[in-house]
Protein backbone atom coordinates (compact mmCIF):
# COMPACT_ATOMS: atom_id res chain seq x y z
CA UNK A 1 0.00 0.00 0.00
CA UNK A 2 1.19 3.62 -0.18
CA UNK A 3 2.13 5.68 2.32
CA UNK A 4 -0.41 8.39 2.57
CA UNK A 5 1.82 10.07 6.04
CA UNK A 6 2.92 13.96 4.73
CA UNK A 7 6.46 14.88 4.76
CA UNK A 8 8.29 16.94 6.80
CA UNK A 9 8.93 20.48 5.30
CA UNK A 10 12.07 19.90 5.03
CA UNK A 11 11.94 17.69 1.90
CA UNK A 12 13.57 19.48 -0.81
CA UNK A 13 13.14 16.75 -4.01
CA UNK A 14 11.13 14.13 -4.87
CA UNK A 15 12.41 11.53 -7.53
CA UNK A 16 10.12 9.51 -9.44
CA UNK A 17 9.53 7.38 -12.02
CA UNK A 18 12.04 4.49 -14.10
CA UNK A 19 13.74 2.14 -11.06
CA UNK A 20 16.00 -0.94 -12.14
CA UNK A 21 18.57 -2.74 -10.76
CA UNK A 22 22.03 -2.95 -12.87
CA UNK A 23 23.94 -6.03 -13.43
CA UNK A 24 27.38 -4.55 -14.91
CA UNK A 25 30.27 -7.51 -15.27
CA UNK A 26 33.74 -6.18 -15.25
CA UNK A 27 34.52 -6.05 -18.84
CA UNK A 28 38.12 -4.27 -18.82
CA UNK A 29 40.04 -6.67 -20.72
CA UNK A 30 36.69 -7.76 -23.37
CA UNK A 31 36.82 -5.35 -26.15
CA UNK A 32 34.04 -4.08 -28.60
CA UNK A 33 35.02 -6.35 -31.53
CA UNK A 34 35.39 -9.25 -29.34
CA UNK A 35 31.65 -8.93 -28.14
CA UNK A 36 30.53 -9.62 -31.63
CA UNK A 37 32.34 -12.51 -32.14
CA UNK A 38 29.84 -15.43 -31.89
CA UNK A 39 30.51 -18.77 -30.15
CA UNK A 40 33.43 -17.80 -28.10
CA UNK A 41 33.62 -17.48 -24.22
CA UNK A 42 35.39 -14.39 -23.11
CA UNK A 43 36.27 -14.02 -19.05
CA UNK A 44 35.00 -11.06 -17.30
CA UNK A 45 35.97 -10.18 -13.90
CA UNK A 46 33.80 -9.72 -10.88
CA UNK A 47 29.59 -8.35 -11.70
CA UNK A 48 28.87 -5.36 -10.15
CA UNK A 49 25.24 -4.74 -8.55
CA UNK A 50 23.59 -1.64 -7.73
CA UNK A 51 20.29 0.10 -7.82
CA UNK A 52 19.80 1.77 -11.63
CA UNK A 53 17.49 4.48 -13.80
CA UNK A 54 16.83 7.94 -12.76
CA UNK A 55 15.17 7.52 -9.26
CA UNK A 56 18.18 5.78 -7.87
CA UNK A 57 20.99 6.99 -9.74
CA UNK A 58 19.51 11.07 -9.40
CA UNK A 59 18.17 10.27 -6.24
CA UNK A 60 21.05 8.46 -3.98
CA UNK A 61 23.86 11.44 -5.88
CA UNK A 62 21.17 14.31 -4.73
CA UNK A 63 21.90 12.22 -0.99
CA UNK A 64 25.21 12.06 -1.20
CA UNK A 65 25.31 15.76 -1.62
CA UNK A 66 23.32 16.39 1.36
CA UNK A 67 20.01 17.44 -0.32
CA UNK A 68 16.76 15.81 1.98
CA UNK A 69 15.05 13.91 -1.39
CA UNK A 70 12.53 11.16 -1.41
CA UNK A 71 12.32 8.37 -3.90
CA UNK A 72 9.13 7.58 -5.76
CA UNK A 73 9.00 4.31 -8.10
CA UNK A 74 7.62 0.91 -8.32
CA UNK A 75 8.75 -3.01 -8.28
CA UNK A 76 8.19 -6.23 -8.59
CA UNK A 77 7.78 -9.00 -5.25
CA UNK A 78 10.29 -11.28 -6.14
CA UNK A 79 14.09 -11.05 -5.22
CA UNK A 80 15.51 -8.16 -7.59
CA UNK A 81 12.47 -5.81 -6.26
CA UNK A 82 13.63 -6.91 -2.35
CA UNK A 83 17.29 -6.49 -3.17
CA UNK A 84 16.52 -3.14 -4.76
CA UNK A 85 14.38 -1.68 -1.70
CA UNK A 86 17.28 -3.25 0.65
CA UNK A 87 19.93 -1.68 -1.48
CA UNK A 88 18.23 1.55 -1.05
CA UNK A 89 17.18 1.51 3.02
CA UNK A 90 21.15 0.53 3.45
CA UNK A 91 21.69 4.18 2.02
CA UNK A 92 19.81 6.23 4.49
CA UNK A 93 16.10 4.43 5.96
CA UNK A 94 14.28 7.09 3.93
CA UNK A 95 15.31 6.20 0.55
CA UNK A 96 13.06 3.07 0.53
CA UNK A 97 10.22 4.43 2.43
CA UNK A 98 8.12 5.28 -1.02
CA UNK A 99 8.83 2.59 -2.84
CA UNK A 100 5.86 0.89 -3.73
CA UNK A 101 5.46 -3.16 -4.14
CA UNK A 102 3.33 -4.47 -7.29
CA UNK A 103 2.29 -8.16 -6.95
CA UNK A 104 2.71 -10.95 -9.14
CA UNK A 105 4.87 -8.37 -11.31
CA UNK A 106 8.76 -8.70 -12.37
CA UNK A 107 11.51 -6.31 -11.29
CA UNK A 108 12.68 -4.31 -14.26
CA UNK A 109 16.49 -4.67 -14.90
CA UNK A 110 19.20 -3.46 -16.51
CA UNK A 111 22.47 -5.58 -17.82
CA UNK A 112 25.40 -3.33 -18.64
CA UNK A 113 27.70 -4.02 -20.91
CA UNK A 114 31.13 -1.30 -20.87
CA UNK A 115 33.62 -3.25 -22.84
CA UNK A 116 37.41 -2.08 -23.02
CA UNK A 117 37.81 1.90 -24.58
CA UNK A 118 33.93 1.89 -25.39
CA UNK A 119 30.74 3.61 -24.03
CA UNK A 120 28.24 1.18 -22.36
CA UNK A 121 25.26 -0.99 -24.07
CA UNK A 122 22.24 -1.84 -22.38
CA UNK A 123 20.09 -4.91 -22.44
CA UNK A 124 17.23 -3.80 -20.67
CA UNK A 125 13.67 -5.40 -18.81
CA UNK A 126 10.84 -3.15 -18.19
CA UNK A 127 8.94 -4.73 -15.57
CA UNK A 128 6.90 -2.97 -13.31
CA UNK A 129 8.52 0.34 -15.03
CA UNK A 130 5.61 -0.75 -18.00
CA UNK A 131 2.58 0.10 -15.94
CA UNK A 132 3.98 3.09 -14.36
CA UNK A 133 1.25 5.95 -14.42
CA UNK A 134 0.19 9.02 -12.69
CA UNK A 135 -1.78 6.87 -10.11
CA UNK A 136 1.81 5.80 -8.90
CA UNK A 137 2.51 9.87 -7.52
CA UNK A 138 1.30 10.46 -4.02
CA UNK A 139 0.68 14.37 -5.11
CA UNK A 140 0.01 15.13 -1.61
CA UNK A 141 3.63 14.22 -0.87
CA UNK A 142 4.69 15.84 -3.68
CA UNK A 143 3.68 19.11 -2.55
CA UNK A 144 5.96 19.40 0.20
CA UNK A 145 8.34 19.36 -1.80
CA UNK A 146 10.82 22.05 -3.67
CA UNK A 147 11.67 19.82 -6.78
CA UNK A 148 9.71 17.06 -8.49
CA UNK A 149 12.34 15.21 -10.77
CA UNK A 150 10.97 12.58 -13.12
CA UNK A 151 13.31 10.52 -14.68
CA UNK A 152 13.47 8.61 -18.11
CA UNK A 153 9.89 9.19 -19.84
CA UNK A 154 10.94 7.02 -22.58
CA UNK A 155 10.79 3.84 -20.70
CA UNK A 156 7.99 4.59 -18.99
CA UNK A 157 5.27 3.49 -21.92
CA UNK A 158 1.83 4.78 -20.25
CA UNK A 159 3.24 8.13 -19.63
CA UNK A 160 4.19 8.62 -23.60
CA UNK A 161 1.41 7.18 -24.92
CA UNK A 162 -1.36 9.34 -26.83
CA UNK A 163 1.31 11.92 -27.59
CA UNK A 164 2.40 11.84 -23.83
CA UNK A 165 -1.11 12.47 -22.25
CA UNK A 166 -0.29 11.51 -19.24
CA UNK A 167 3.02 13.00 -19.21
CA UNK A 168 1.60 16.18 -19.37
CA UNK A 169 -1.36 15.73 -17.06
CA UNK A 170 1.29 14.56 -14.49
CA UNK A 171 3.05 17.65 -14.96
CA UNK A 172 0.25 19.90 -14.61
CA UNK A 173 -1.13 18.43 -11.48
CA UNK A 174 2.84 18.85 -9.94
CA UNK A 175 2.63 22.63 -11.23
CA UNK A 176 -0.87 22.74 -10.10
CA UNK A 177 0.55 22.64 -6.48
CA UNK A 178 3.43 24.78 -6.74
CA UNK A 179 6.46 22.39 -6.94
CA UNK A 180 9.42 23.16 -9.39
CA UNK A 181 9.17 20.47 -12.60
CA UNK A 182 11.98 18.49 -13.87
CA UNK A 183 12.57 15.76 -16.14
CA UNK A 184 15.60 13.77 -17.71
CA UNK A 185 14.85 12.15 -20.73
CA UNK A 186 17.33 8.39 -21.88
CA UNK A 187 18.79 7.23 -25.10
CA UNK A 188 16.19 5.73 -26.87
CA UNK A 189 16.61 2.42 -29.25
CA UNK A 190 16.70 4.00 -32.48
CA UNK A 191 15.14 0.55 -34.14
CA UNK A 192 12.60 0.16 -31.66
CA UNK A 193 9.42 1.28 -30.70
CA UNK A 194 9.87 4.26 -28.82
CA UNK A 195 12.09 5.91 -32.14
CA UNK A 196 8.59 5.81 -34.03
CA UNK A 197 7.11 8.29 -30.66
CA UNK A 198 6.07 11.69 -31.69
CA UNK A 199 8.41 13.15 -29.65
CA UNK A 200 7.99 16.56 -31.03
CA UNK A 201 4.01 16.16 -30.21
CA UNK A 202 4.92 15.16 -26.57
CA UNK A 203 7.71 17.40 -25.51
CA UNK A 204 5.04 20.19 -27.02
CA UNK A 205 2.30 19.13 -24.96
CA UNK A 206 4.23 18.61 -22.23
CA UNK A 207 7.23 21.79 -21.68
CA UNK A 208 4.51 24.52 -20.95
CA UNK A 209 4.56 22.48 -17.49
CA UNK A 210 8.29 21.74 -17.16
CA UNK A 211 10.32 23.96 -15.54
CA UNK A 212 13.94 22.31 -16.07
CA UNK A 213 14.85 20.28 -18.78
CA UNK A 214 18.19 18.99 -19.16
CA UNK A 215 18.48 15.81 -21.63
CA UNK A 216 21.76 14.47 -23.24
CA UNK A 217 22.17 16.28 -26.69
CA UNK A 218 22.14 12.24 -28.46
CA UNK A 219 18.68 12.21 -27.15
CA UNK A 220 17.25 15.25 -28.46
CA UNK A 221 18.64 15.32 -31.69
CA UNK A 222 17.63 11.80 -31.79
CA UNK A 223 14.12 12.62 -30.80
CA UNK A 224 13.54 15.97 -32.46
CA UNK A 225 16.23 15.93 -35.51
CA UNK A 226 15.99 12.28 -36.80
CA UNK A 227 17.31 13.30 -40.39
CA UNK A 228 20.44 14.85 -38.52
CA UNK A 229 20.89 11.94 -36.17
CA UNK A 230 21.05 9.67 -39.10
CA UNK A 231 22.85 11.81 -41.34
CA UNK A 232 25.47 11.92 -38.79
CA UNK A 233 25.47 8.09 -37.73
CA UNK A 234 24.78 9.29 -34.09
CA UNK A 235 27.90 10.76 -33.80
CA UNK A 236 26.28 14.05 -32.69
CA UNK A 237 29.42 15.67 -30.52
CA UNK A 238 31.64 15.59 -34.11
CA UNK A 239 29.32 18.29 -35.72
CA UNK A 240 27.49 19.45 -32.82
CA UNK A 241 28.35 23.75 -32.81
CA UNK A 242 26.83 26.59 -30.68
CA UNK A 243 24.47 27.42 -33.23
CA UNK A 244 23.17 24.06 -33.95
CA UNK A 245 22.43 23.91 -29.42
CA UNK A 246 21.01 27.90 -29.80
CA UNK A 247 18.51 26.76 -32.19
CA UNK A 248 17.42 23.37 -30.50
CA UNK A 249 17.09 24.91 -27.25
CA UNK A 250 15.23 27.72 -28.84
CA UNK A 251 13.01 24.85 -30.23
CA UNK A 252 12.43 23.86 -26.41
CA UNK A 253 11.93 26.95 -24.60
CA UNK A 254 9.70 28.05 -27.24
CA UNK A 255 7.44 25.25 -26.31
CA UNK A 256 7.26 26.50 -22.75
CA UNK A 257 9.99 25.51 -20.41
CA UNK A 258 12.21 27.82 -18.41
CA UNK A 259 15.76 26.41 -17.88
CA UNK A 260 16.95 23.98 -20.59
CA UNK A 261 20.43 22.36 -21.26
CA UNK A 262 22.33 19.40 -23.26
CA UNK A 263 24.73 17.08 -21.37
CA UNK A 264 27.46 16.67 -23.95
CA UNK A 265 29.29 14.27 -22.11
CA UNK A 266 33.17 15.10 -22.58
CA UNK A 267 32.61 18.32 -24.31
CA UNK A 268 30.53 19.70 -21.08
CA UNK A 269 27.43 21.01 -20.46
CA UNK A 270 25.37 23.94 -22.51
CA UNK A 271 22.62 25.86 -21.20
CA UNK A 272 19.71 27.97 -22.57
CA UNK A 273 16.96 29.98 -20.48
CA UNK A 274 13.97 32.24 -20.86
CA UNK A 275 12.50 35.77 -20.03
CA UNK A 276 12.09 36.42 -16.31
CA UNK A 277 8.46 35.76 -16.18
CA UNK A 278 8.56 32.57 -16.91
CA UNK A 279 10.91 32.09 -13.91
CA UNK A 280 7.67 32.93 -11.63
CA UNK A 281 6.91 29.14 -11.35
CA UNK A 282 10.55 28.55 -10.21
CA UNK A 283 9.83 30.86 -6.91
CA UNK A 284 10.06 27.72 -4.49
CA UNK A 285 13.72 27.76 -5.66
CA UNK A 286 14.55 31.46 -4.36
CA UNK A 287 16.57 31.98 -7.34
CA UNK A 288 17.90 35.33 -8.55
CA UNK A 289 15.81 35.68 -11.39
CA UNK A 290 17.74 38.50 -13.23
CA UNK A 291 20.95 36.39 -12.82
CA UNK A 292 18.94 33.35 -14.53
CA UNK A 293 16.78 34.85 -17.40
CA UNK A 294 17.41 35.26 -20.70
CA UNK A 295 21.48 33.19 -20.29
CA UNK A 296 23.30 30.91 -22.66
CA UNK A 297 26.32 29.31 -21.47
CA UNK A 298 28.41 27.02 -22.13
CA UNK A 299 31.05 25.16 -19.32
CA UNK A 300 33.83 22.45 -19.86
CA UNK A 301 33.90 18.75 -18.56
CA UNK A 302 36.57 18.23 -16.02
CA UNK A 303 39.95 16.15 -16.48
CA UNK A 304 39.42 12.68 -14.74
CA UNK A 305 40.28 8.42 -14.92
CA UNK A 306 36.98 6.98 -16.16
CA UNK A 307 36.27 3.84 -14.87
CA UNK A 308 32.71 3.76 -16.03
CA UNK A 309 30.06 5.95 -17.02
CA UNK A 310 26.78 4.34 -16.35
CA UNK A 311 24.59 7.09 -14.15
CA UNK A 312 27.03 9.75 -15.46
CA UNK A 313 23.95 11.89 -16.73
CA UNK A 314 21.67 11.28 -13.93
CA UNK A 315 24.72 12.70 -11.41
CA UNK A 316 25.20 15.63 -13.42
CA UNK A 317 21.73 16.21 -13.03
CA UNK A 318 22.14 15.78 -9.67
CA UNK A 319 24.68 17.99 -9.06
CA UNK A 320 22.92 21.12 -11.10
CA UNK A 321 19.93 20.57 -8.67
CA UNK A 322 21.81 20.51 -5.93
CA UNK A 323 23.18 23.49 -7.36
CA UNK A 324 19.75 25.49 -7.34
CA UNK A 325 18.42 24.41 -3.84
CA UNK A 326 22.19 26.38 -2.80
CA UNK A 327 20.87 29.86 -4.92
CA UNK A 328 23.77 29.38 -6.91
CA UNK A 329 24.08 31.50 -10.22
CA UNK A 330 23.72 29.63 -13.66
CA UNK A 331 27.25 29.09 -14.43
CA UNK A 332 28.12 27.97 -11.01
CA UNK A 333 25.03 25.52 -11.30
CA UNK A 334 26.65 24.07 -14.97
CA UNK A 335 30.07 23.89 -13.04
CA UNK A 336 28.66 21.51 -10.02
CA UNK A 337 26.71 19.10 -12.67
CA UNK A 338 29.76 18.75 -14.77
CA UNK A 339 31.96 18.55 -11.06
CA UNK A 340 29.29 15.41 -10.15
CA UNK A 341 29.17 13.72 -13.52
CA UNK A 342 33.22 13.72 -13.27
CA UNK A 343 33.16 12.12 -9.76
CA UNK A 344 30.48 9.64 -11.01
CA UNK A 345 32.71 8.21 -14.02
CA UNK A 346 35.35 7.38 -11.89
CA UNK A 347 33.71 4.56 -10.13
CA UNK A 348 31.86 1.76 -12.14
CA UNK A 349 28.51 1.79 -10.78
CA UNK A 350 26.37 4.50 -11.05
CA UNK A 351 26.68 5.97 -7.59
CA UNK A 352 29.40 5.29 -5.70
CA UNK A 353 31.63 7.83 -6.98
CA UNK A 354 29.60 10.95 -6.25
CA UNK A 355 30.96 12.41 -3.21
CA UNK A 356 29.85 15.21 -0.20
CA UNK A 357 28.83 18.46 -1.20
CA UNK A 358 31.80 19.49 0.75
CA UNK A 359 34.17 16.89 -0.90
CA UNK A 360 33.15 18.53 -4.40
CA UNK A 361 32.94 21.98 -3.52
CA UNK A 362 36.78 21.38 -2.26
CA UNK A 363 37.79 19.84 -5.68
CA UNK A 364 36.20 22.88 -7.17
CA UNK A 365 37.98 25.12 -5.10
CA UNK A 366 41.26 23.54 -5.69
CA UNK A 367 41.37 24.23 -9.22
CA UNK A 368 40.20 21.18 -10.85
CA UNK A 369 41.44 21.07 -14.50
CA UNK A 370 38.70 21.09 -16.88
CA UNK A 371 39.39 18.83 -20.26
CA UNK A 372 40.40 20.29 -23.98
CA UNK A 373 37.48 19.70 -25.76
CA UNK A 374 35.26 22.70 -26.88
CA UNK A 375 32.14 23.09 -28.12
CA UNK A 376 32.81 25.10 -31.47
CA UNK A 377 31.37 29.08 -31.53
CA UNK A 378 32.03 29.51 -27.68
């Protein structure tokens, strides 16, 4: 059953939505090429384990950086959904406290696959992810909160269907009770059956009542700029420029939402916002409005040892909300995602790596070197 106790005032974000658990063998020493080779047995070292998707990779990095958050999401009763809430209640007791139990339904899962010098593949279950729907939000423990962060639309099917009606009507009702709107977005299978998703009708009906949107630029262009994303064999970074991100984002915040932004994974993080009015909706956030209207900015990755970059996104996330609930101005707020998403890579799993808000903020203050790469026009 779910919890209908309020929460204290002191809850600052809630994170809902897609909740898997990874299964990531150590694949340091398995390359690309040999993966495709069939018949052949290839040794892999020991298999990592950890909580995955947006509500606990966002949700344990917001923890780790001290913010009070609550997690919102659904499983299945058999052993992965147990191990998950476990997993999560080892964290901090809270974590696991809104996690809700679906009967006779599987776990979903994730296995991740990061073999030698490439980025990660994922072979992926939906479970209980399939049936998640606005009934799943508690909205009167939403509105005690600052922040409602929703994480991974894409594989969450009954939110996206009818052009994402129930996206939108979710993000109305948060709006509808003052809470600050967010939402990450995944890589979608460009094959499958989410690629042939009017994205363009959904994000439309949907931004008027979504107040932060910061998606990966593959997943945009993917979902908004098919011709380019094929023209360019997905290799977006390699022609991406400032003008090309100016005009997308443009595309975005002319459909209604206030702060938006393209992880570009080595190459950084750009950012886009709108007029000051449209920062009225933001107010839970205290920000200083005439620092954040009307910006575009642009901020480097920093230099690290990547040992893995599954939740990479979902930190950096993390770290620019983190960044907002401190009042920090918008290039300081671009800094701490790309400062999280660099702590994140350098463990496997998708959480371990992020450290203390203090731990980060000393790295920052040290003079962390950020890497070469540029994104061309800034």
């Amino acid at each position: 059953m779910r919890s209908t106790n309020i929460m204290p005032d002191s809850v600052e974000v809630i994170v809902s939505g897609h909740l898997c658990m990874d299964l990531i063998p150590a694949m340091s020493r398995v390359t690309l090429q040999q993966m495709a080779t069939p018949g052949r047995l290839w040794e892999t070292g020991p298999m990592g384990i950890s909580t995955g998707g947006a509500v606990s990779n966002t949700g344990i990095a917001l923890h780790r950086l001290g913010v009070n958050v609550r997690l919102m999401a659904t499983v299945g009763d058999d052993l992965l959904g147990q191990a998950i809430i476990a997993y999560l209640n080892s964290q901090d007791s809270t974590l696991g406290q809104y996690i809700t139990v679906q009967a006779g339904q599987p776990t979903s899962y994730s296995v991740v696959l990061s073999p030698e010098q490439s980025d990660r593949t994922f072979l992926h279950c939906t479970g209980t992810n399939a049936t998640f729907g606005i009934d799943n939000i508690n909205f009167d423990l939403v509105a005690g909160a600052k922040i409602f962060h929703l994480g991974y639309p894409p594989l969450l099917p009954r939110l996206i269907a009818n052009d994402g009606a129930e996206l939108q009507q979710l993000c109305q009702r948060v709006k509808a009770v003052g809470v600050v709107t967010s939402i990450d977005t995944v890589m979608i299978d460009p094959q499958g059956s989410t690629s042939r998703v009017n994205w363009r009708a959904v994000w439309q009906n949907t931004l008027p009542y979504l107040d932060i949107f910061l998606p990966s630029i593959e997943e945009l262009v993917l979902m908004l700029r098919r011709a380019d994303y094929d023209a360019w064999n997905g290799n977006v970074l390699r022609h991406l420029t400032a003008a090309y991100a100016h005009d997308l984002a443009g595309e975005l915040l002319d459909m209604g939402a206030a702060i938006v932004g393209f992880k570009l994974g080595q190459m950084g993080l750009y950012m886009r916002t709108a007029d000051a009015s449209r920062f009225d909706s933001l107010r839970k956030l205290d920000l200083d409005t005439a620092a954040w209207a009307n910006v575009e900015l642009w901020t480097p990755a920093y230099q690290v040892e990547v040992a893995g970059t599954t939740g990479a996104g979902d930190a950096a996330y993390a770290g620019f909300l983190a960044a907002l609930l401190h009042h920090l101005p918008p290039l300081d707020a671009m800094r701490w995602a790309c400062a999280v998403g660099a702590c994140n890579v350098e463990a496997v799993d998708s959480t371990s790596g992020v450290r203390s808000w203090e731990e980060t903020q000393a790295r920052l203050e040290a003079g962390w070197p950020t890497r070469p790469e540029r994104l061309p026009g800034f």
